[in-house]
PDB file of N, CA and C in Angstrom:
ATOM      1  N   UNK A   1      -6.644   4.953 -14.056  1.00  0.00           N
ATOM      2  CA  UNK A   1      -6.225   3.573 -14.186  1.00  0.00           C
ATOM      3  C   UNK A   1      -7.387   2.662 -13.807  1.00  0.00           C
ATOM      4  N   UNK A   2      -7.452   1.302 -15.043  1.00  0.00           N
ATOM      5  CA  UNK A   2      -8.387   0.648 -13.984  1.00  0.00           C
ATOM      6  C   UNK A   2      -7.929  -0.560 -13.280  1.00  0.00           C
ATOM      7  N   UNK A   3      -8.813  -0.908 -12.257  1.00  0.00           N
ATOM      8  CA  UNK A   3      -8.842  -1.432 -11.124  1.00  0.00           C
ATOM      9  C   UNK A   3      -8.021  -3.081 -11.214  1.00  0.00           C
ATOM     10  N   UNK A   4      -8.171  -3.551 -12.354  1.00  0.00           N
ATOM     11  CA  UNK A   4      -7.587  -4.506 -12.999  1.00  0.00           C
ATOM     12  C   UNK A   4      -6.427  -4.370 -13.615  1.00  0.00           C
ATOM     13  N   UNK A   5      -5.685  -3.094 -13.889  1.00  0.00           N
ATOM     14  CA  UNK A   5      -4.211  -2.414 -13.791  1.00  0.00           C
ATOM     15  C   UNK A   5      -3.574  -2.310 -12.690  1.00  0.00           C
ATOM     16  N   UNK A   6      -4.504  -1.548 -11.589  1.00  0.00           N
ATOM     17  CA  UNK A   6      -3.498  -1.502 -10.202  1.00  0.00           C
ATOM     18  C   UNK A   6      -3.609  -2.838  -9.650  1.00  0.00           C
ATOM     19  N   UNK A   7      -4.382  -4.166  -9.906  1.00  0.00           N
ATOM     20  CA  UNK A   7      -4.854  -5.815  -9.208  1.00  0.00           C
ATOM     21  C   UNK A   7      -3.186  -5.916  -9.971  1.00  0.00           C
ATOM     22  N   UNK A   8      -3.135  -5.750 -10.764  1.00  0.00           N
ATOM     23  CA  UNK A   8      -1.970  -6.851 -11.741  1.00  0.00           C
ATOM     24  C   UNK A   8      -0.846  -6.001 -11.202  1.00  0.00           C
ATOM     25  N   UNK A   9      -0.605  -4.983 -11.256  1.00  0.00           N
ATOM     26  CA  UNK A   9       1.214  -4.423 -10.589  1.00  0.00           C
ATOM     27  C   UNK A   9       1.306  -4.366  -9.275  1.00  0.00           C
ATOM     28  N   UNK A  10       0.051  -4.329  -8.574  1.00  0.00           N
ATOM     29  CA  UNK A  10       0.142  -5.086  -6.705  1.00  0.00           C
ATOM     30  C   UNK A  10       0.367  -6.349  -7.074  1.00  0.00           C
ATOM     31  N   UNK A  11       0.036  -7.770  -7.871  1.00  0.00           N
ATOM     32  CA  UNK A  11       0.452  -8.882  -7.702  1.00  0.00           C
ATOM     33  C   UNK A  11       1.656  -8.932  -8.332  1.00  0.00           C
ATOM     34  N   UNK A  12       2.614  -7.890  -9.229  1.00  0.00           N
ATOM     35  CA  UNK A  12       3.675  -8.022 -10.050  1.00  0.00           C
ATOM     36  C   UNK A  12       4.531  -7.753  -8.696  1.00  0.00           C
ATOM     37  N   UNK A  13       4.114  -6.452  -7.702  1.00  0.00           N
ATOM     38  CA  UNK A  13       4.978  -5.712  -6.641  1.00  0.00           C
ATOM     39  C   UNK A  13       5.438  -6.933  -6.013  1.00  0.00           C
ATOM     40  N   UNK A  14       4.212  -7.537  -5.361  1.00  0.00           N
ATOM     41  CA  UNK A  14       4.284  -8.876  -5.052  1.00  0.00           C
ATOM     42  C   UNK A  14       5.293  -9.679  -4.772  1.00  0.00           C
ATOM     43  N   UNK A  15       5.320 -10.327  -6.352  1.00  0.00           N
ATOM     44  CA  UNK A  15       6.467 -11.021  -6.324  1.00  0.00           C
ATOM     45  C   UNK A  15       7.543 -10.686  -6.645  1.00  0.00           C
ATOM     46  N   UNK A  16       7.784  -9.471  -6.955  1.00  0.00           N
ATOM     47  CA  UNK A  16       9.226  -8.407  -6.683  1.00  0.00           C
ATOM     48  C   UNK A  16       9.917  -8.414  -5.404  1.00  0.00           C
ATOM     49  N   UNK A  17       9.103  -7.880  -4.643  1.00  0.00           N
ATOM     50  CA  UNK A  17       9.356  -7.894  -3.058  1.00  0.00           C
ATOM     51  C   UNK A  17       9.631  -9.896  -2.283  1.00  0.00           C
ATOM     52  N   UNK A  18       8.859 -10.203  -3.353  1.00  0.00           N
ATOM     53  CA  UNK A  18       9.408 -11.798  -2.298  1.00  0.00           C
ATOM     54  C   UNK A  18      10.651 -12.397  -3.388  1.00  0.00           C
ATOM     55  N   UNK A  19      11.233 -11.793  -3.816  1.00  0.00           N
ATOM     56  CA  UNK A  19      12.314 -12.771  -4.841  1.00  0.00           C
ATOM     57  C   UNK A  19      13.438 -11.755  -4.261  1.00  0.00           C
ATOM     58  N   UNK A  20      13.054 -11.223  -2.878  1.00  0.00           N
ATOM     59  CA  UNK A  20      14.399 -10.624  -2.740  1.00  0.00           C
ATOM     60  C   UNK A  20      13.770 -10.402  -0.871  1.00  0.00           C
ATOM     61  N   UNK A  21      12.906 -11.277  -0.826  1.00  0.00           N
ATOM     62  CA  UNK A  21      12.883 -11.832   0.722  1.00  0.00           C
ATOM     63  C   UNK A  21      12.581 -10.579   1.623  1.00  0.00           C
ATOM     64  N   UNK A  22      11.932  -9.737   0.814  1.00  0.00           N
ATOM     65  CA  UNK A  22      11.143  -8.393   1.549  1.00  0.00           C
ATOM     66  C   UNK A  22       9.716  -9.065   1.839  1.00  0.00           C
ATOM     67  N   UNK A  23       9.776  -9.261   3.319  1.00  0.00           N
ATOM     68  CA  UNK A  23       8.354  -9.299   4.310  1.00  0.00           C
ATOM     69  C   UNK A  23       7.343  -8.283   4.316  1.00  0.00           C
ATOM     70  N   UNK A  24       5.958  -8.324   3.779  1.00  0.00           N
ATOM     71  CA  UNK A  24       5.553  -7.612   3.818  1.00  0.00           C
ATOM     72  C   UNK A  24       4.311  -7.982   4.644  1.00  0.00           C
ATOM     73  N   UNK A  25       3.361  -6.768   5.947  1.00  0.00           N
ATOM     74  CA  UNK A  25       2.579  -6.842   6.229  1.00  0.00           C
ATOM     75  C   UNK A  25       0.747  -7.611   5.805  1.00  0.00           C
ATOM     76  N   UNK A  26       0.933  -8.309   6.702  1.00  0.00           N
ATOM     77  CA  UNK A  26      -0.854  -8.920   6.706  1.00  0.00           C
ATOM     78  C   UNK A  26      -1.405  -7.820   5.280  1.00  0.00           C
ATOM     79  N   UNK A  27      -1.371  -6.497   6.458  1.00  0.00           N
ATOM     80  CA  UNK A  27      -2.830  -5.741   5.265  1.00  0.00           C
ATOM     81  C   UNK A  27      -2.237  -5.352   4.063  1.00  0.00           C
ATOM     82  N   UNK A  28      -0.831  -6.037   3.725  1.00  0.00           N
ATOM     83  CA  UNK A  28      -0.850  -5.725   2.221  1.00  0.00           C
ATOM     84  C   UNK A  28      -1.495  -6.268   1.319  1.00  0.00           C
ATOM     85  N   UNK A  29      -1.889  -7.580   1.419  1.00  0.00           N
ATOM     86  CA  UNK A  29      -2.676  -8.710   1.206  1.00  0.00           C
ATOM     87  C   UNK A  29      -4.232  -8.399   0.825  1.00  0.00           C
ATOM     88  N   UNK A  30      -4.434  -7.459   1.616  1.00  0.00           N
ATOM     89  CA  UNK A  30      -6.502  -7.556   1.784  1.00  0.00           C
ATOM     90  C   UNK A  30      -6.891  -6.616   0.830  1.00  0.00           C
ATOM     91  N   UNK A  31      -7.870  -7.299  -0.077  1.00  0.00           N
ATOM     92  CA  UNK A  31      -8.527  -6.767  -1.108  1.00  0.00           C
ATOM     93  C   UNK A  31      -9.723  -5.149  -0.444  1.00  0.00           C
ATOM     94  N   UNK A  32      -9.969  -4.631  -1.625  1.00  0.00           N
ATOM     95  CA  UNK A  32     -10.525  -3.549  -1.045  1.00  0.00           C
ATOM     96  C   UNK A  32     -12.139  -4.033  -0.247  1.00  0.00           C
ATOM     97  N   UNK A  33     -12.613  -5.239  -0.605  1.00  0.00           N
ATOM     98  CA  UNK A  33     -13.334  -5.898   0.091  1.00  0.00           C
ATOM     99  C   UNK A  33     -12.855  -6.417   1.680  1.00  0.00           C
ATOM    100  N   UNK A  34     -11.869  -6.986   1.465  1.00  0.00           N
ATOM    101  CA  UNK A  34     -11.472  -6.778   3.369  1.00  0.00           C
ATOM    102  C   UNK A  34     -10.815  -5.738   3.835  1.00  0.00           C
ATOM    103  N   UNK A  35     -10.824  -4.594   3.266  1.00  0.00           N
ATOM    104  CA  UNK A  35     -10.256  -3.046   3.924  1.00  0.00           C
ATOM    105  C   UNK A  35     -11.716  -2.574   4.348  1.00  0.00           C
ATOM    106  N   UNK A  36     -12.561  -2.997   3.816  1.00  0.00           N
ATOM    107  CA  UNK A  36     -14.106  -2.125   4.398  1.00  0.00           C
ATOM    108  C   UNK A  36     -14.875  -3.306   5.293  1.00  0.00           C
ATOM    109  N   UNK A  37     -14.461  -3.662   5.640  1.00  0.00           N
ATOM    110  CA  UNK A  37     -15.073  -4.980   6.795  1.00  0.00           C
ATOM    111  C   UNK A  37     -13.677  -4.540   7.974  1.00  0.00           C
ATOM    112  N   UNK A  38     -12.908  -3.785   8.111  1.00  0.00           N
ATOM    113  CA  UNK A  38     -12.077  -3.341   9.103  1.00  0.00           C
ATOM    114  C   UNK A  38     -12.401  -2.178  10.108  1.00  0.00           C
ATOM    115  N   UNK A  39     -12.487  -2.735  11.371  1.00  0.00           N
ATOM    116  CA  UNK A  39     -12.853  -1.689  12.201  1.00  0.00           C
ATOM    117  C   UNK A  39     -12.157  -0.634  12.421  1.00  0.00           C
ATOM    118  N   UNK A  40     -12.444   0.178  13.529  1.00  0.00           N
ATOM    119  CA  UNK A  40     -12.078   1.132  14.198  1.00  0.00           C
ATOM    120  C   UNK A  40      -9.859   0.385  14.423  1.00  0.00           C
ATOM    121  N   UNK A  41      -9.878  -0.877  14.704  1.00  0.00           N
ATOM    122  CA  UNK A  41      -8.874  -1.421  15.505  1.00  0.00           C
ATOM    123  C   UNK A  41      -7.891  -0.760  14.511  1.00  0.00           C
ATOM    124  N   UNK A  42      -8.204  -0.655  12.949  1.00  0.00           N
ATOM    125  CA  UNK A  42      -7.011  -0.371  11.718  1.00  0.00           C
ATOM    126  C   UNK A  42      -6.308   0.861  11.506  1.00  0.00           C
ATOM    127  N   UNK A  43      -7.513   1.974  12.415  1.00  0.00           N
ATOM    128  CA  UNK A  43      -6.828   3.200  12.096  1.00  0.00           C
ATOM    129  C   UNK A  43      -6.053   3.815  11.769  1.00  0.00           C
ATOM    130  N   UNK A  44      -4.733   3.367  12.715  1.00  0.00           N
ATOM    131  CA  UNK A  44      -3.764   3.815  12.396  1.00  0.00           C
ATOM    132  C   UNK A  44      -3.077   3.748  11.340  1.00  0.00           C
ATOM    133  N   UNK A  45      -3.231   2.405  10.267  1.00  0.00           N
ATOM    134  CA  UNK A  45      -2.844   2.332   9.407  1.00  0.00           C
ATOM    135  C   UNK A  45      -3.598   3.026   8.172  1.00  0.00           C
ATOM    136  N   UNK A  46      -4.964   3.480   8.517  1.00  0.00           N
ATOM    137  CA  UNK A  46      -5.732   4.453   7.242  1.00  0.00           C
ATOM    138  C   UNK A  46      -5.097   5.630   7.497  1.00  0.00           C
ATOM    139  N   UNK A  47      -5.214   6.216   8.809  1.00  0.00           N
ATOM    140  CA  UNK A  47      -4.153   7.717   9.346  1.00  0.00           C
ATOM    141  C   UNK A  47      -2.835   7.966   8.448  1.00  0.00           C
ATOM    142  N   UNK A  48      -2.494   6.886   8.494  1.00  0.00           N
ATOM    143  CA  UNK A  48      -0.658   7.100   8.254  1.00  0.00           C
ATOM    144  C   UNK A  48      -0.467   6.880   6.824  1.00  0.00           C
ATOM    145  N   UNK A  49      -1.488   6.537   6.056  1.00  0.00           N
ATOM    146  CA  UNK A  49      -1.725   5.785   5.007  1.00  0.00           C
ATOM    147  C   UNK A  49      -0.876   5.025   4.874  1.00  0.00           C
ATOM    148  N   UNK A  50      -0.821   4.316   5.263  1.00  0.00           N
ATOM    149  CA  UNK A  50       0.209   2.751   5.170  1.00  0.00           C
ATOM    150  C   UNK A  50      -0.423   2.159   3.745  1.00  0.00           C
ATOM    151  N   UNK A  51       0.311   1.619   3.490  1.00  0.00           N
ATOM    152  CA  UNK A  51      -0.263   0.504   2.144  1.00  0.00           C
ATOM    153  C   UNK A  51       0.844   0.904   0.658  1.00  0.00           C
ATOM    154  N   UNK A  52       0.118   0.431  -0.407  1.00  0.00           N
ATOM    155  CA  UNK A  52       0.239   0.581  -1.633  1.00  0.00           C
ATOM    156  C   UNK A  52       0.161   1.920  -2.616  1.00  0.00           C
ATOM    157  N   UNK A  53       0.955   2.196  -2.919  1.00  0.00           N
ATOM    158  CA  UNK A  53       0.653   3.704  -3.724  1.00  0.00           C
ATOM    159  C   UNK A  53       0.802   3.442  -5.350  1.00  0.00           C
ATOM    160  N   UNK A  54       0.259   3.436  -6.282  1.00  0.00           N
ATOM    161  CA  UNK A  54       0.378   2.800  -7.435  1.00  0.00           C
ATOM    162  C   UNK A  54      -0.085   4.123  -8.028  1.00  0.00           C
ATOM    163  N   UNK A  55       1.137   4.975  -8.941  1.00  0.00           N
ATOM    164  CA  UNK A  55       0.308   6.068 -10.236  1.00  0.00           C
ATOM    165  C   UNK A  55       1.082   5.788 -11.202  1.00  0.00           C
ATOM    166  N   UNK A  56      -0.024   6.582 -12.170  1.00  0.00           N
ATOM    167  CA  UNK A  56       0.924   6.259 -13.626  1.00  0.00           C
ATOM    168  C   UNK A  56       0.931   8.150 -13.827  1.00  0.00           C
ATOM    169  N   UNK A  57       0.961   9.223 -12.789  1.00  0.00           N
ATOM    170  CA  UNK A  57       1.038  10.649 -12.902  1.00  0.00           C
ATOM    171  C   UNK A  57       0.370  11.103 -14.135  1.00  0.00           C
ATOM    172  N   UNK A  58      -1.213  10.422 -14.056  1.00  0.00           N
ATOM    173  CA  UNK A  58      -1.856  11.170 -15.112  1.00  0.00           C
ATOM    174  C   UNK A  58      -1.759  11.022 -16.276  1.00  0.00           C
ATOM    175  N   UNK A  59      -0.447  10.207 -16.603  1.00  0.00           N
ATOM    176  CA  UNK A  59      -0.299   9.839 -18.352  1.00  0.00           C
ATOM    177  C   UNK A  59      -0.724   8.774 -18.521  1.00  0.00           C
ATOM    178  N   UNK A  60      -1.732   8.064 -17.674  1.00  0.00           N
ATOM    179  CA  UNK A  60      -2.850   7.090 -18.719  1.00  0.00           C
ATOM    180  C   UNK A  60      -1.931   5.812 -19.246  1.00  0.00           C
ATOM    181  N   UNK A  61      -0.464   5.842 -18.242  1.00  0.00           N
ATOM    182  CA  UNK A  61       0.952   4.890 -19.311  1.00  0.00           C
ATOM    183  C   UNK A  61       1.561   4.623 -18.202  1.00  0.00           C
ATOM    184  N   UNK A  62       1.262   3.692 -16.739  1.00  0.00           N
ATOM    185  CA  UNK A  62       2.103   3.273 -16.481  1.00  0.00           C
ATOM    186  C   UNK A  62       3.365   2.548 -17.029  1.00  0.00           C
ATOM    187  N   UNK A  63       3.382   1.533 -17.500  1.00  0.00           N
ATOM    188  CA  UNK A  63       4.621   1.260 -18.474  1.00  0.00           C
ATOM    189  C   UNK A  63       5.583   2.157 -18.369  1.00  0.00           C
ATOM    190  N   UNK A  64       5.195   3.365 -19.148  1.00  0.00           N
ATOM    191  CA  UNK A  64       6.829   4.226 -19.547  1.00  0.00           C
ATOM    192  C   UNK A  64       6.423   5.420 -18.189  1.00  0.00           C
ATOM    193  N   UNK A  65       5.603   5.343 -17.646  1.00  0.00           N
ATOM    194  CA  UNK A  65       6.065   6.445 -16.174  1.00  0.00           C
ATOM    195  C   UNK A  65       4.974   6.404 -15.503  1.00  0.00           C
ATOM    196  N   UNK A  66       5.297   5.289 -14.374  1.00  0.00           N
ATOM    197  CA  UNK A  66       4.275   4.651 -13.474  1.00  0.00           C
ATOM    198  C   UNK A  66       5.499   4.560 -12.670  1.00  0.00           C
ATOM    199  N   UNK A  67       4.735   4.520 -11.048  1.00  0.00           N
ATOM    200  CA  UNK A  67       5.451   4.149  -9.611  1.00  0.00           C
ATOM    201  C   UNK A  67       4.540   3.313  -8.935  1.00  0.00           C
ATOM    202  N   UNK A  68       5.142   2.361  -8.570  1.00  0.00           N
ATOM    203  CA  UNK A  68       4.378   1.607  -7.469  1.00  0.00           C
ATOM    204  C   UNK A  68       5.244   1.460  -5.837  1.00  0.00           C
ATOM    205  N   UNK A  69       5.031   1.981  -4.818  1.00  0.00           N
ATOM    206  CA  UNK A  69       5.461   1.806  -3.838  1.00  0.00           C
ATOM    207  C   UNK A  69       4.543   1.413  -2.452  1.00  0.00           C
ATOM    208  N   UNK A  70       5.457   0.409  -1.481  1.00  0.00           N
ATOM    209  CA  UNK A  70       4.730   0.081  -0.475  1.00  0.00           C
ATOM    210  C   UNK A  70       5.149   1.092   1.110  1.00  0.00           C
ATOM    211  N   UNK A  71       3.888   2.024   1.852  1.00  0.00           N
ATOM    212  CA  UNK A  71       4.777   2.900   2.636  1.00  0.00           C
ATOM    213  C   UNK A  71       4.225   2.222   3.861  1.00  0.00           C
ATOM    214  N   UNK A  72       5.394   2.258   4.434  1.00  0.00           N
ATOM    215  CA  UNK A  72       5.491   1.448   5.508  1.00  0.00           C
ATOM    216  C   UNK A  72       6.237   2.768   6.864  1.00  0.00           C
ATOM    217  N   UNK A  73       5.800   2.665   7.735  1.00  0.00           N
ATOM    218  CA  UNK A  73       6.115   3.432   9.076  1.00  0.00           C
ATOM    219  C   UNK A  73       6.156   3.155  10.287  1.00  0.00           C
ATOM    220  N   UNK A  74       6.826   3.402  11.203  1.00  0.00           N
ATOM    221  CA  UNK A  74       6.868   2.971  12.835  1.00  0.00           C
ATOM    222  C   UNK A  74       6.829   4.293  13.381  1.00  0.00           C
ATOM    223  N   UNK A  75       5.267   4.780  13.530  1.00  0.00           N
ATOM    224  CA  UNK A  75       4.591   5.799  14.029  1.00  0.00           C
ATOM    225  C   UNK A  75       4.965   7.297  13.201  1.00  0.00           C
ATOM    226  N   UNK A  76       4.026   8.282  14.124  1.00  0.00           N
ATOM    227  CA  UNK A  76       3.894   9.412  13.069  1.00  0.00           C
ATOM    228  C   UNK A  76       4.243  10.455  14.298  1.00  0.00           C
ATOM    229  N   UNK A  77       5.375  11.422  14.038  1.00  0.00           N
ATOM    230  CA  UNK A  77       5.726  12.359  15.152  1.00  0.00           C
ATOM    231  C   UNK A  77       4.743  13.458  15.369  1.00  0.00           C
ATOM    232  N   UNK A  78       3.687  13.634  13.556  1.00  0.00           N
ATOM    233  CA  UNK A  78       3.080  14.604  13.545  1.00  0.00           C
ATOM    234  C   UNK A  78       1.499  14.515  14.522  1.00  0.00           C
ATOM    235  N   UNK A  79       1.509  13.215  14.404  1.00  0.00           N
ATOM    236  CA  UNK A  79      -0.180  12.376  15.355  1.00  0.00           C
ATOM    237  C   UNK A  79       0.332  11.966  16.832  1.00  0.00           C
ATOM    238  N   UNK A  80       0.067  12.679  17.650  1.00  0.00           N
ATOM    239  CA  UNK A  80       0.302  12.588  18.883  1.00  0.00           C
ATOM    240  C   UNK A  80       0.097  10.838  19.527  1.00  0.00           C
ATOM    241  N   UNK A  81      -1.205  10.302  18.584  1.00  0.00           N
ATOM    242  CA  UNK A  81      -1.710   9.066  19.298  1.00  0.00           C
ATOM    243  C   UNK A  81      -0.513   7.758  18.500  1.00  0.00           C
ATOM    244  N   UNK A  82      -0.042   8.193  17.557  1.00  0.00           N
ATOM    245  CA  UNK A  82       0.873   7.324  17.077  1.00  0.00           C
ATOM    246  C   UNK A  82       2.570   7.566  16.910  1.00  0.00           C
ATOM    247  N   UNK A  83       2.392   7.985  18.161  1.00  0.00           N
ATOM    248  CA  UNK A  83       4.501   8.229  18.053  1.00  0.00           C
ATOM    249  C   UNK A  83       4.944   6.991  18.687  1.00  0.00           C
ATOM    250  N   UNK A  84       6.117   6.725  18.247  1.00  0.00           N
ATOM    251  CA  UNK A  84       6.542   5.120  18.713  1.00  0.00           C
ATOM    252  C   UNK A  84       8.021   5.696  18.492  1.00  0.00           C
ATOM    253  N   UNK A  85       9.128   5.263  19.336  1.00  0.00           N
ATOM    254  CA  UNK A  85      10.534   5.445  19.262  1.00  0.00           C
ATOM    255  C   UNK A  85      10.823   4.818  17.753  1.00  0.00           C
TER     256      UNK A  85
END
C-alpha cells in the first residue's frame, strides 16, 4: 500500500471514530515524522504496539478487503514493566 492510501483511511478512521464521540489518544495524531523525534519516554506505546493497524491482506484492494483498526491497551500482563490493573 502506499503511504498516501494508509494518510487517507487514518484521516477517513478519523472521522469515523469522532461522529460517534470515540476519544482517541494524542499519539494517534503524530505523523511518522513526530513518531521519530519521540524519546525513550514513548516506549511503552512502541512495546505494546499501540496505534493504527491498516491492511489490505496482500490483495493490493483495500476497498473490497482491507481493515483498519486502532489498538488501544491498559498495560501488558506479558511485560512485567507494563502491567497496570
Amino acid at each position: 500500500m502506499k503511504r498516501s492510501e494508509i494518510n487517507r483511511i487514518i484521516q477517513e478512521g478519523i472521522q469515523f471514530l469522532k461522529e460517534y464521540k470515540f476519544i482517541l489518544p494524542p499519539f494517534a495524531y503524530w505523523s511518522p515524522k513526530e513518531w521519530s523525534s519521540k524519546g525513550k519516554e514513548y516506549d511503552e506505546i512502541r512495546d505494546n504496539q499501540l496505534g493504527w493497524d491498516i491492511t489490505d491482506f496482500g490483495s493490493d484492494d483495500f476497498t473490497k478487503q482491507g481493515l483498519f483498526l486502532f489498538t488501544l491497551r491498559n498495560g501488558n500482563q506479558n511485560m512485567d514493566i507494563y502491567t497496570k490493573p
